[in-house]
N, C-alpha and C. Protein backbone atom coordinates (compact mmCIF):
# COMPACT_ATOMS: atom_id res chain seq x y z
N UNK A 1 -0.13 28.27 -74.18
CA UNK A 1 -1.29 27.90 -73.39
C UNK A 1 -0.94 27.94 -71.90
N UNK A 2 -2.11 28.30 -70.77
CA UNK A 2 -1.48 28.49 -69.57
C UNK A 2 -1.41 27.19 -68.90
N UNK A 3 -1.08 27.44 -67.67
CA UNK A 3 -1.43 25.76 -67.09
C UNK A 3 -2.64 26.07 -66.18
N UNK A 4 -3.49 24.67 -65.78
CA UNK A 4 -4.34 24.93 -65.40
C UNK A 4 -4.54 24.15 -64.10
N UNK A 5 -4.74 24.28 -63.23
CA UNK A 5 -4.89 24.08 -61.82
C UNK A 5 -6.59 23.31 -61.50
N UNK A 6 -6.70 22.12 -61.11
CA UNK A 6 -7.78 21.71 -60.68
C UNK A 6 -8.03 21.23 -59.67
N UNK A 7 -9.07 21.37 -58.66
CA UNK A 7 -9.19 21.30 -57.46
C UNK A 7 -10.81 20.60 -57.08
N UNK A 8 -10.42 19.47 -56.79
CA UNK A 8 -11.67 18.59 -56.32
C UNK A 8 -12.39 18.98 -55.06
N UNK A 9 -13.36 18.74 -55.36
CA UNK A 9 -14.14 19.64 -53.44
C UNK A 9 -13.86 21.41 -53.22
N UNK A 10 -13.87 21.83 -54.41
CA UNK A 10 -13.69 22.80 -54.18
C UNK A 10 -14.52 23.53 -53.62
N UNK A 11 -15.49 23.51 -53.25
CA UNK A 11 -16.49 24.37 -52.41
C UNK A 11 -16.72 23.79 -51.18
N UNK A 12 -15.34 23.06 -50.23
CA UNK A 12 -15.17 22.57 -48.90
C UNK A 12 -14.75 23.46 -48.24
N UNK A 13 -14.26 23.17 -47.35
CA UNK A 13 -13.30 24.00 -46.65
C UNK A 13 -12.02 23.91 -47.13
N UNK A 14 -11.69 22.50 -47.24
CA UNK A 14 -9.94 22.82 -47.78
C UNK A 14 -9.70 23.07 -48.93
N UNK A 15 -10.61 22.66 -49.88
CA UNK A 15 -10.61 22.62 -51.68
C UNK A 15 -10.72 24.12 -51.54
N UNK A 16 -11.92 24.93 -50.91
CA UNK A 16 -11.86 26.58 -51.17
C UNK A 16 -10.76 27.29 -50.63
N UNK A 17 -10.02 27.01 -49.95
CA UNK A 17 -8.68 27.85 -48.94
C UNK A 17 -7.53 27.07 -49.91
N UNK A 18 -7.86 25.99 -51.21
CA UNK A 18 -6.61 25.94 -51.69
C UNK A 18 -7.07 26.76 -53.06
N UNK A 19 -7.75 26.99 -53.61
CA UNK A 19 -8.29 27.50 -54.50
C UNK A 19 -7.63 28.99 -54.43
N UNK A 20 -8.10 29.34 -53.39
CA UNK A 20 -7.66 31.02 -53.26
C UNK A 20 -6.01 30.87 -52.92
N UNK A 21 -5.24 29.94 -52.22
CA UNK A 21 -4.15 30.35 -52.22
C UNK A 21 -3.54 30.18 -53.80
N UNK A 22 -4.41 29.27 -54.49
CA UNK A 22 -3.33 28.83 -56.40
C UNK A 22 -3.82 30.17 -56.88
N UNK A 23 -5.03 30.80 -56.73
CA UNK A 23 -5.26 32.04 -57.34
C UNK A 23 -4.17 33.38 -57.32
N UNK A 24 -4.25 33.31 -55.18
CA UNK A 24 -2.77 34.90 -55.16
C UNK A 24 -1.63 34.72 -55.62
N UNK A 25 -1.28 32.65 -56.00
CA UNK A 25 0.18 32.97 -56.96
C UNK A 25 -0.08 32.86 -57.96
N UNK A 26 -1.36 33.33 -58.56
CA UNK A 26 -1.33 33.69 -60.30
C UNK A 26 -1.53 32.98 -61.22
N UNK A 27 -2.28 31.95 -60.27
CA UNK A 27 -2.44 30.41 -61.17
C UNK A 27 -3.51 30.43 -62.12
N UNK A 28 -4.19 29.79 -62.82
CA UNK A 28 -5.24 29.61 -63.18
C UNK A 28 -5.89 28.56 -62.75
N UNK A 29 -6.89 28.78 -62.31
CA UNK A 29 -7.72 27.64 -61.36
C UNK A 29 -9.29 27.02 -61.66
N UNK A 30 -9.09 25.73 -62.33
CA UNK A 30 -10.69 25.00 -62.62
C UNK A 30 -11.30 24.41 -60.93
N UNK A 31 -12.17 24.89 -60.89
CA UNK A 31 -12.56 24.28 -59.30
C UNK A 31 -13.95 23.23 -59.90
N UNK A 32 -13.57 22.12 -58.73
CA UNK A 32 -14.42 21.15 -59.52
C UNK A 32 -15.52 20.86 -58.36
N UNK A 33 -16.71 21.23 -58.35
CA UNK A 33 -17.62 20.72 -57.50
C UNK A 33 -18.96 20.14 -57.71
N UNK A 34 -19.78 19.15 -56.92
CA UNK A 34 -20.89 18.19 -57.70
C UNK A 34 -22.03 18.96 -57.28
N UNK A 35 -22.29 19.98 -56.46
CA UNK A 35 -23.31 20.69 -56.51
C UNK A 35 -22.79 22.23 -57.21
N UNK A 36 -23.60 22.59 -58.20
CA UNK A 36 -23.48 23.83 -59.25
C UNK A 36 -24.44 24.97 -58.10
N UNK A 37 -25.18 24.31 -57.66
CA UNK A 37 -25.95 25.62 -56.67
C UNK A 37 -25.43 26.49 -56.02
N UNK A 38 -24.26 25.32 -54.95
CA UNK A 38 -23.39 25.92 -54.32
C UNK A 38 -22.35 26.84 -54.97
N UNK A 39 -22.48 27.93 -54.73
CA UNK A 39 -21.57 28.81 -55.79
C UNK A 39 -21.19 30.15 -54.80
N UNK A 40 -21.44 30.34 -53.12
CA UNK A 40 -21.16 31.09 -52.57
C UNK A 40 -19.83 31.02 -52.10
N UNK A 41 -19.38 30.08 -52.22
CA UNK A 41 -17.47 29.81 -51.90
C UNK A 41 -16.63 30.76 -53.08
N UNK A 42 -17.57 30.72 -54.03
CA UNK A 42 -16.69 31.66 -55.66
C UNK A 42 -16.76 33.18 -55.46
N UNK A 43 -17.58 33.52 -55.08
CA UNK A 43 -18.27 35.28 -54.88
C UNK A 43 -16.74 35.92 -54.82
N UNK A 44 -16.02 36.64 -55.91
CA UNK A 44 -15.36 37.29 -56.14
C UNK A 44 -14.04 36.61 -56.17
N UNK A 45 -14.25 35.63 -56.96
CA UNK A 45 -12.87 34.47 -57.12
C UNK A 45 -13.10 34.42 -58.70
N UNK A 46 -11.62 34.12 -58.98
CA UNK A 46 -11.63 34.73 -60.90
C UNK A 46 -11.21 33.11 -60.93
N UNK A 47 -12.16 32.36 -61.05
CA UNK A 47 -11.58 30.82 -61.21
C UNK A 47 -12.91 30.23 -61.84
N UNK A 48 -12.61 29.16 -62.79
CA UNK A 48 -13.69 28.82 -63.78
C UNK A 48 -14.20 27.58 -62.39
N UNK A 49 -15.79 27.26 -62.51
CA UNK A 49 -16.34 26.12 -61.53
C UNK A 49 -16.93 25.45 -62.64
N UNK A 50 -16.64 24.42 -62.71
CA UNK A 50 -16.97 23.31 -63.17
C UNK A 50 -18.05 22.18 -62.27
N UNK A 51 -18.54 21.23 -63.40
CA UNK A 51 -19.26 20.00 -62.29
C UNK A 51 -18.59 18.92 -62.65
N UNK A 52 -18.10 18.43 -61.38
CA UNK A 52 -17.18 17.44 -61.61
C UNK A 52 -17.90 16.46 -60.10
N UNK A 53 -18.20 15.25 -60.58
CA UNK A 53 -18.93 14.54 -59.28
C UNK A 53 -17.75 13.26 -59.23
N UNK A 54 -17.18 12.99 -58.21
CA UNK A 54 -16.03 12.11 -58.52
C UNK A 54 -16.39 10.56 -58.18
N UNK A 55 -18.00 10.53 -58.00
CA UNK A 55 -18.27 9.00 -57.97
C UNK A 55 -19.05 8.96 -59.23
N UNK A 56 -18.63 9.70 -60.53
CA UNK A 56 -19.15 9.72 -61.69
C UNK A 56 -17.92 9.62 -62.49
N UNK A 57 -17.16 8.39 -63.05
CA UNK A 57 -15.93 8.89 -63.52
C UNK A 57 -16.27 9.93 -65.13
N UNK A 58 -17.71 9.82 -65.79
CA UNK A 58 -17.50 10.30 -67.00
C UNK A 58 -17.82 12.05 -66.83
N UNK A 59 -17.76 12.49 -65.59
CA UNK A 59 -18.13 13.71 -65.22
C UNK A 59 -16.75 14.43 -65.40
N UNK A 60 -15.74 13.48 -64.59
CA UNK A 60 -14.48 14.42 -64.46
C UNK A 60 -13.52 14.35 -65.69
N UNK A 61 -13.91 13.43 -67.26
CA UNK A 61 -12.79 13.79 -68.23
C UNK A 61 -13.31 14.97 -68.97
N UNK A 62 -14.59 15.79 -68.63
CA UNK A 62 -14.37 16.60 -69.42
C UNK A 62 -13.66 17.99 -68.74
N UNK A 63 -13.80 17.80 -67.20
CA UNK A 63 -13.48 18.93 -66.11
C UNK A 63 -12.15 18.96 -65.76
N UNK A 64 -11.21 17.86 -66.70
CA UNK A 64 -10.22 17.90 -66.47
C UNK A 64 -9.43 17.97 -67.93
N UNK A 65 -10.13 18.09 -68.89
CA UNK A 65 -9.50 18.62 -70.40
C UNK A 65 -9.05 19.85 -69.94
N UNK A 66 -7.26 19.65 -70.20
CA UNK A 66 -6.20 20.58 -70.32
C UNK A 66 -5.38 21.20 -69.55
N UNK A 67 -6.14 20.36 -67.96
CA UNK A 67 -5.70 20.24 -66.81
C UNK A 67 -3.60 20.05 -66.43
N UNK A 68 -3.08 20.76 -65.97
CA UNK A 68 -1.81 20.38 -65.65
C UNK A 68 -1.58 19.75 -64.54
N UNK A 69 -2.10 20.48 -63.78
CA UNK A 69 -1.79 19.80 -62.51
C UNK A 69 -3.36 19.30 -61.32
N UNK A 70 -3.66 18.27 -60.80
CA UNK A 70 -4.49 17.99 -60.52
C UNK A 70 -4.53 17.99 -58.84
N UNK A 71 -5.72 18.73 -58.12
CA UNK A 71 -5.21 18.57 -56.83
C UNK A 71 -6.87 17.69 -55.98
N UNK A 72 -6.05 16.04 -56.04
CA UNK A 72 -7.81 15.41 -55.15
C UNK A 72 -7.68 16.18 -53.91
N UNK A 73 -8.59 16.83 -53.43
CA UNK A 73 -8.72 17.40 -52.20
C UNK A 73 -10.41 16.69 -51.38
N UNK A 74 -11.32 16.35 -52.53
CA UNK A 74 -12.59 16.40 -52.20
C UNK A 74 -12.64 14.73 -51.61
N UNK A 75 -13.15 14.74 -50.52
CA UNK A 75 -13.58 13.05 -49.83
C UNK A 75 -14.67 13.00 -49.32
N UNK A 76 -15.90 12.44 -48.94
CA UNK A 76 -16.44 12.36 -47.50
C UNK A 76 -16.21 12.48 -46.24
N UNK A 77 -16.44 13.74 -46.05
CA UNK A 77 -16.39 13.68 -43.72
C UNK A 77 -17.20 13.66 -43.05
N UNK A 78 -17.48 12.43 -42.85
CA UNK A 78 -18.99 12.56 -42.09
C UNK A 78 -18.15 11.73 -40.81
N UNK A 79 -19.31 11.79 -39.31
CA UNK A 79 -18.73 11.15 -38.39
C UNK A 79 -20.28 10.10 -38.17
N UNK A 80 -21.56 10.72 -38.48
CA UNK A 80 -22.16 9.70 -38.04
C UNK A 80 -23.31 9.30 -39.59
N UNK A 81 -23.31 8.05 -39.71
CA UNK A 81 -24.37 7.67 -40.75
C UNK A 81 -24.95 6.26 -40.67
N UNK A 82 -25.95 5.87 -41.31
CA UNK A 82 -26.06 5.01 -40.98
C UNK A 82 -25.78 3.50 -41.58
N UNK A 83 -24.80 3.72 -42.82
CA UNK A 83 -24.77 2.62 -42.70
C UNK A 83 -23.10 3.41 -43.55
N UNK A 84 -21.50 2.98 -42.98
CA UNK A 84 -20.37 3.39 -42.56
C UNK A 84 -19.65 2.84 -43.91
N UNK A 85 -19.68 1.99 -44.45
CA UNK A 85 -19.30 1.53 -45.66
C UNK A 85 -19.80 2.36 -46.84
N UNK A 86 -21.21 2.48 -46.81
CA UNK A 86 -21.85 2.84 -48.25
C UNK A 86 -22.09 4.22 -47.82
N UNK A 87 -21.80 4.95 -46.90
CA UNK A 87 -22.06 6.24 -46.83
C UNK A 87 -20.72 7.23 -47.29
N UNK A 88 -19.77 6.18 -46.29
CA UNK A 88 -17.96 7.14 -46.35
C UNK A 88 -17.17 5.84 -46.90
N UNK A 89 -16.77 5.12 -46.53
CA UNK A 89 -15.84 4.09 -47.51
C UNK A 89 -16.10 3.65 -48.32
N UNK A 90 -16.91 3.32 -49.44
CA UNK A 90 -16.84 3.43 -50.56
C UNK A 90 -16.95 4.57 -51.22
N UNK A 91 -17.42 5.37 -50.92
CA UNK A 91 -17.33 6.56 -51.84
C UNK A 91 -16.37 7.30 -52.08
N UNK A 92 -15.11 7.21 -50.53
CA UNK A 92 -14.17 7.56 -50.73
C UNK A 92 -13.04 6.89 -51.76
N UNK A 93 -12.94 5.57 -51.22
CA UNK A 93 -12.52 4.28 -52.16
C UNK A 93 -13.00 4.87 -54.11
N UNK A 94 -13.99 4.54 -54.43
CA UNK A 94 -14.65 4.91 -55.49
C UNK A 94 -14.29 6.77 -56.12
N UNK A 95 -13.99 7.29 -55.40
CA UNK A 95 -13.94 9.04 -55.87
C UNK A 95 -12.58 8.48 -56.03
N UNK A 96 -11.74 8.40 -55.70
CA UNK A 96 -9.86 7.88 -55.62
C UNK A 96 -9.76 7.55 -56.80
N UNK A 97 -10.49 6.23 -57.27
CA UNK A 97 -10.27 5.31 -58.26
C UNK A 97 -10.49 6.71 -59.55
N UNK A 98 -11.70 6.67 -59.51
CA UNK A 98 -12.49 7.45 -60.53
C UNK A 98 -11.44 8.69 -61.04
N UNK A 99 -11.27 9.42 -59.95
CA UNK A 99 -10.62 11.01 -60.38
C UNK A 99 -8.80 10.64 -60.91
N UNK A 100 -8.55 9.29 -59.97
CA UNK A 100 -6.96 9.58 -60.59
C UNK A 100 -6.90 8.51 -62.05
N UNK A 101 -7.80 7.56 -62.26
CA UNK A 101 -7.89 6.89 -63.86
C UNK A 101 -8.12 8.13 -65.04
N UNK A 102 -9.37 8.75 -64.54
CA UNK A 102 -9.82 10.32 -65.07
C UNK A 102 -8.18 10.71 -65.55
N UNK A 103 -7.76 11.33 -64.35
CA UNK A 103 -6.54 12.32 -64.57
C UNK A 103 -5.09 11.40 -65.58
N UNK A 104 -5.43 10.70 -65.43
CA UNK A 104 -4.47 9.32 -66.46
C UNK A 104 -4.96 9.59 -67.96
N UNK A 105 -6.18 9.60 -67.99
CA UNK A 105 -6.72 9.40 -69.45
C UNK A 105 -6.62 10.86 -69.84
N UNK A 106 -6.94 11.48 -69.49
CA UNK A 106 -7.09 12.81 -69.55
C UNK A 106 -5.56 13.87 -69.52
N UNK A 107 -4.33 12.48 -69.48
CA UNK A 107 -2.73 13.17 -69.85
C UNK A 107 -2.58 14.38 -68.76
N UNK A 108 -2.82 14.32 -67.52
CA UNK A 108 -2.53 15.17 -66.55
C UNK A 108 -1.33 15.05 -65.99
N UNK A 109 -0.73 16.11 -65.83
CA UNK A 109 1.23 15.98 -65.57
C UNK A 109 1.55 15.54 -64.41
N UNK A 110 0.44 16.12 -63.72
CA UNK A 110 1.20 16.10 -61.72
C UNK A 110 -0.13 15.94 -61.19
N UNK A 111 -0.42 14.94 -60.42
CA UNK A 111 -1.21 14.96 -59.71
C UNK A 111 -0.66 15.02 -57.91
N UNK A 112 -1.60 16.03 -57.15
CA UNK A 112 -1.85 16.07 -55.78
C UNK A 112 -2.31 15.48 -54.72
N UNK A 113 -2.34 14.68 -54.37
CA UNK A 113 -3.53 13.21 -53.53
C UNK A 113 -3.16 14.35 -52.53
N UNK A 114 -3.99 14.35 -51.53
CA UNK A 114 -4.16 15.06 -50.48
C UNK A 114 -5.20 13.91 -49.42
N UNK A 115 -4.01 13.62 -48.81
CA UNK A 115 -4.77 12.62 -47.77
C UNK A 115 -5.08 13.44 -46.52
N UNK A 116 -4.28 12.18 -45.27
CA UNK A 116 -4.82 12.66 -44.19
C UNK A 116 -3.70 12.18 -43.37
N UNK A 117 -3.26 12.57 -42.31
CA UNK A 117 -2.60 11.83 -40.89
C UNK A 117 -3.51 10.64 -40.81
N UNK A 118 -4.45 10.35 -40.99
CA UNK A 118 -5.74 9.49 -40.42
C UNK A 118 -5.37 7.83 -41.00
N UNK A 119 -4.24 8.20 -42.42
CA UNK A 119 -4.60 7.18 -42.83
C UNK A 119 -3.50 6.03 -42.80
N UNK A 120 -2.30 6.95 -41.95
CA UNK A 120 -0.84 6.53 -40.62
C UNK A 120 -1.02 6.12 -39.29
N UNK A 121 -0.41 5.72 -38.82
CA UNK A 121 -0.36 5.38 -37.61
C UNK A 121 0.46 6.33 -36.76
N UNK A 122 0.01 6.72 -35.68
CA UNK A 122 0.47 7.84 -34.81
C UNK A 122 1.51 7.07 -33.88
N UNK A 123 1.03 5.39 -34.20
CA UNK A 123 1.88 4.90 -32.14
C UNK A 123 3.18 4.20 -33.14
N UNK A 124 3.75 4.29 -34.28
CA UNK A 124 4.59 3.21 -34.50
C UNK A 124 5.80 4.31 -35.61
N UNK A 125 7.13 4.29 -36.47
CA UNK A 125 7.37 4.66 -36.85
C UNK A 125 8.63 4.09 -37.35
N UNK A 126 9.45 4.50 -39.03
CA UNK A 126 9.63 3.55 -39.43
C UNK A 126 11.19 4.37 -38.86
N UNK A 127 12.05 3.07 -39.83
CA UNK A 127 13.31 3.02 -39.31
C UNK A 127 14.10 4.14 -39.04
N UNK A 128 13.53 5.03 -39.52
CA UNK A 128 14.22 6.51 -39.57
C UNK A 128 13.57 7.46 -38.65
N UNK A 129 12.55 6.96 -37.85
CA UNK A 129 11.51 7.11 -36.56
C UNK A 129 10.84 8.16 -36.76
N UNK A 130 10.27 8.06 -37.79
CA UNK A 130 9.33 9.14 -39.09
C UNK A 130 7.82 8.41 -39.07
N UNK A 131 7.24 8.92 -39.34
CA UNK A 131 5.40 8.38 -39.70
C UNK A 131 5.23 8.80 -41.05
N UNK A 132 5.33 7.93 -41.69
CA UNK A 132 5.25 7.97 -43.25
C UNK A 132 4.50 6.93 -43.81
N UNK A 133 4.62 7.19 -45.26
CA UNK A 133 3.42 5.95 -46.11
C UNK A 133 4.29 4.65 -45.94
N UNK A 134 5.29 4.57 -44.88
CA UNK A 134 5.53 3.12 -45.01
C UNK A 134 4.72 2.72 -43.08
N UNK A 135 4.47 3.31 -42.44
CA UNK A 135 3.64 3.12 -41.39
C UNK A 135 2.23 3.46 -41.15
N UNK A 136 1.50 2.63 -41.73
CA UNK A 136 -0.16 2.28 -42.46
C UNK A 136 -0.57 1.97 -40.71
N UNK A 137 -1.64 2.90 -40.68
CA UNK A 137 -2.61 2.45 -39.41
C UNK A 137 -2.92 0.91 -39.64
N UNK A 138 -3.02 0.85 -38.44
CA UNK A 138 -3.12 -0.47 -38.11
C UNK A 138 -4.80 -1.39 -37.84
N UNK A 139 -5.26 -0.17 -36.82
CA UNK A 139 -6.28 -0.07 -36.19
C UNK A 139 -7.40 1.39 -36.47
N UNK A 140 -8.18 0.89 -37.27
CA UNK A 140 -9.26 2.32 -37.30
C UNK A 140 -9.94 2.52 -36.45
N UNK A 141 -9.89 1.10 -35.58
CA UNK A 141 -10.96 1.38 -33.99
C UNK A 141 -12.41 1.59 -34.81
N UNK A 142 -12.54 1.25 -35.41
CA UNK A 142 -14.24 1.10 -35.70
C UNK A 142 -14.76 2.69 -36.49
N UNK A 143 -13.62 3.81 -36.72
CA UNK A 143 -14.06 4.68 -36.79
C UNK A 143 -14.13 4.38 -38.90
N UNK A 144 -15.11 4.56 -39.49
CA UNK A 144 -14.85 4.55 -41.00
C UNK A 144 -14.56 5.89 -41.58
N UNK A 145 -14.35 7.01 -41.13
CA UNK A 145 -13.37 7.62 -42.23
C UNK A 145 -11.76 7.60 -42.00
N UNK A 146 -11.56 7.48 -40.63
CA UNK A 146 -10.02 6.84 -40.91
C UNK A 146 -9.84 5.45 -41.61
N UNK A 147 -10.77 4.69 -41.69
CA UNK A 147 -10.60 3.37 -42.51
C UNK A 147 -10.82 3.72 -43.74
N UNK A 148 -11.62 4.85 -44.49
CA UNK A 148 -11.66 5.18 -45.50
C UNK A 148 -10.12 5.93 -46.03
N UNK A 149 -9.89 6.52 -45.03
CA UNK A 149 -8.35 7.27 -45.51
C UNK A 149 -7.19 6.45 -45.79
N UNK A 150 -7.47 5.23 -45.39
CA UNK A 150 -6.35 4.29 -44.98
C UNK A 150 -6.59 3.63 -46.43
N UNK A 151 -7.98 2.86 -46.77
CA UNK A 151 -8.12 2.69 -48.17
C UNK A 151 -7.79 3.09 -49.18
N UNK A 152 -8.45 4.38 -49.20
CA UNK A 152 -8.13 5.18 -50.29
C UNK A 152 -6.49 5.64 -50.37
N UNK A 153 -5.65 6.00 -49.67
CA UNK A 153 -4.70 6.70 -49.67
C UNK A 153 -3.85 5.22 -50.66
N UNK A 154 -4.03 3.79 -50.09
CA UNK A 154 -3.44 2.91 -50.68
C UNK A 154 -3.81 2.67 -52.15
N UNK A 155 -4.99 3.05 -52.66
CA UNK A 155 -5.44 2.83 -53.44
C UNK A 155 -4.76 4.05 -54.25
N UNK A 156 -4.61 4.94 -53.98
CA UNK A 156 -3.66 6.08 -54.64
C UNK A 156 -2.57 5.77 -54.91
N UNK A 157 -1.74 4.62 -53.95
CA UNK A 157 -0.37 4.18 -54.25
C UNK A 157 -0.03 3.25 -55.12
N UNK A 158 -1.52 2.58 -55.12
CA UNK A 158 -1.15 1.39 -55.56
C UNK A 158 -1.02 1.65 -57.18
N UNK A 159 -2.53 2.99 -57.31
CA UNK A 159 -2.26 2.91 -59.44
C UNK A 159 -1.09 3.98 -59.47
N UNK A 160 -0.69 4.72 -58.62
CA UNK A 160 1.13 5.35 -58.87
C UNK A 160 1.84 4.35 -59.36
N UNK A 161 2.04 3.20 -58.42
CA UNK A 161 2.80 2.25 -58.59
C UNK A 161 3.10 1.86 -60.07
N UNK A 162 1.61 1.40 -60.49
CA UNK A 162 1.16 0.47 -61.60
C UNK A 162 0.97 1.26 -63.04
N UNK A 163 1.52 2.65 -62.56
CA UNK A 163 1.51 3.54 -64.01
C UNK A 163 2.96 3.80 -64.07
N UNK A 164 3.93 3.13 -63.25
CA UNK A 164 5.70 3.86 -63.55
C UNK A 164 6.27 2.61 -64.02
């Protein structure tokens, strides 16, 4: 059986530019996206599209049957909405939870979290004078998708943690 490559947000910008690079090394690639309309990112891409909505957790165990390796790429980027919690931080928070319990139940080998710089701190660095997951922004300054990145990214660590 081959292995199979899955990619959240795949009809973004970064989910589609990773899609095509797992494709030229020969991968096999499930691309997972919550609008089926959108289908102009695929136009001459040999990769199965699936609907996978990741604030739906019962969407993604079937889009991820047989899955090897799992890559979250898909979040909210918005800069203006109107209400900053229920538009981008929870949903981001909530897609995190959802897709990596999913990828647990669903016996997935390797999963990909694909964060952000956003969700580190740029002014501080740890003992080895590195910016890493042990130097957590401090300050989102009011902006909510770096407070969403900062959430979520912990929330990624935390069920790593709690599954070894």
């Amino acid at each position: 059986m081959s292995k199979i490559s899955f990619v959240t947000g795949a009809n973004g910008h970064l989910g589609n530019n990773l899609v095509r690079q797992l494709l030229k090394k020969g991968e096999m690639v499930r691309a997972g996206v919550r609008n089926m309309g959108d289908t102009e990112p695929f136009k001459d891409l040999d990769c199965e599209v699936v609907f996978a909505d990741l604030l739906n957790k019962d969407s993604l165990i079937p889009a991820l049957k047989n899955v090897d390796t799992l890559y979250q790429v898909g979040a909210v980027f918005k800069h203006k909405v109107l209400d900053a919690y229920k538009d981008i931080i929870q949903p981001n928070n909530i897609a995190t939870k959802n897709i990596l319990e999913a990828a647990k139940e669903a016996n997935v080998r390797k999963i990909v979290y694909v964060s952000s710089v956003a969700a580190l701190s740029l002014s501080k660095t740890n003992a080895a004078g590195k910016i890493d997951e042990t130097t957590w922004l401090e300050d989102s300054h009011g902006d909510p998708y770096l407070q969403s990145k900062l959430e979520s990214e912990r929330i990624a660590w935390d069920l790593a943690k709690s599954w070894i």
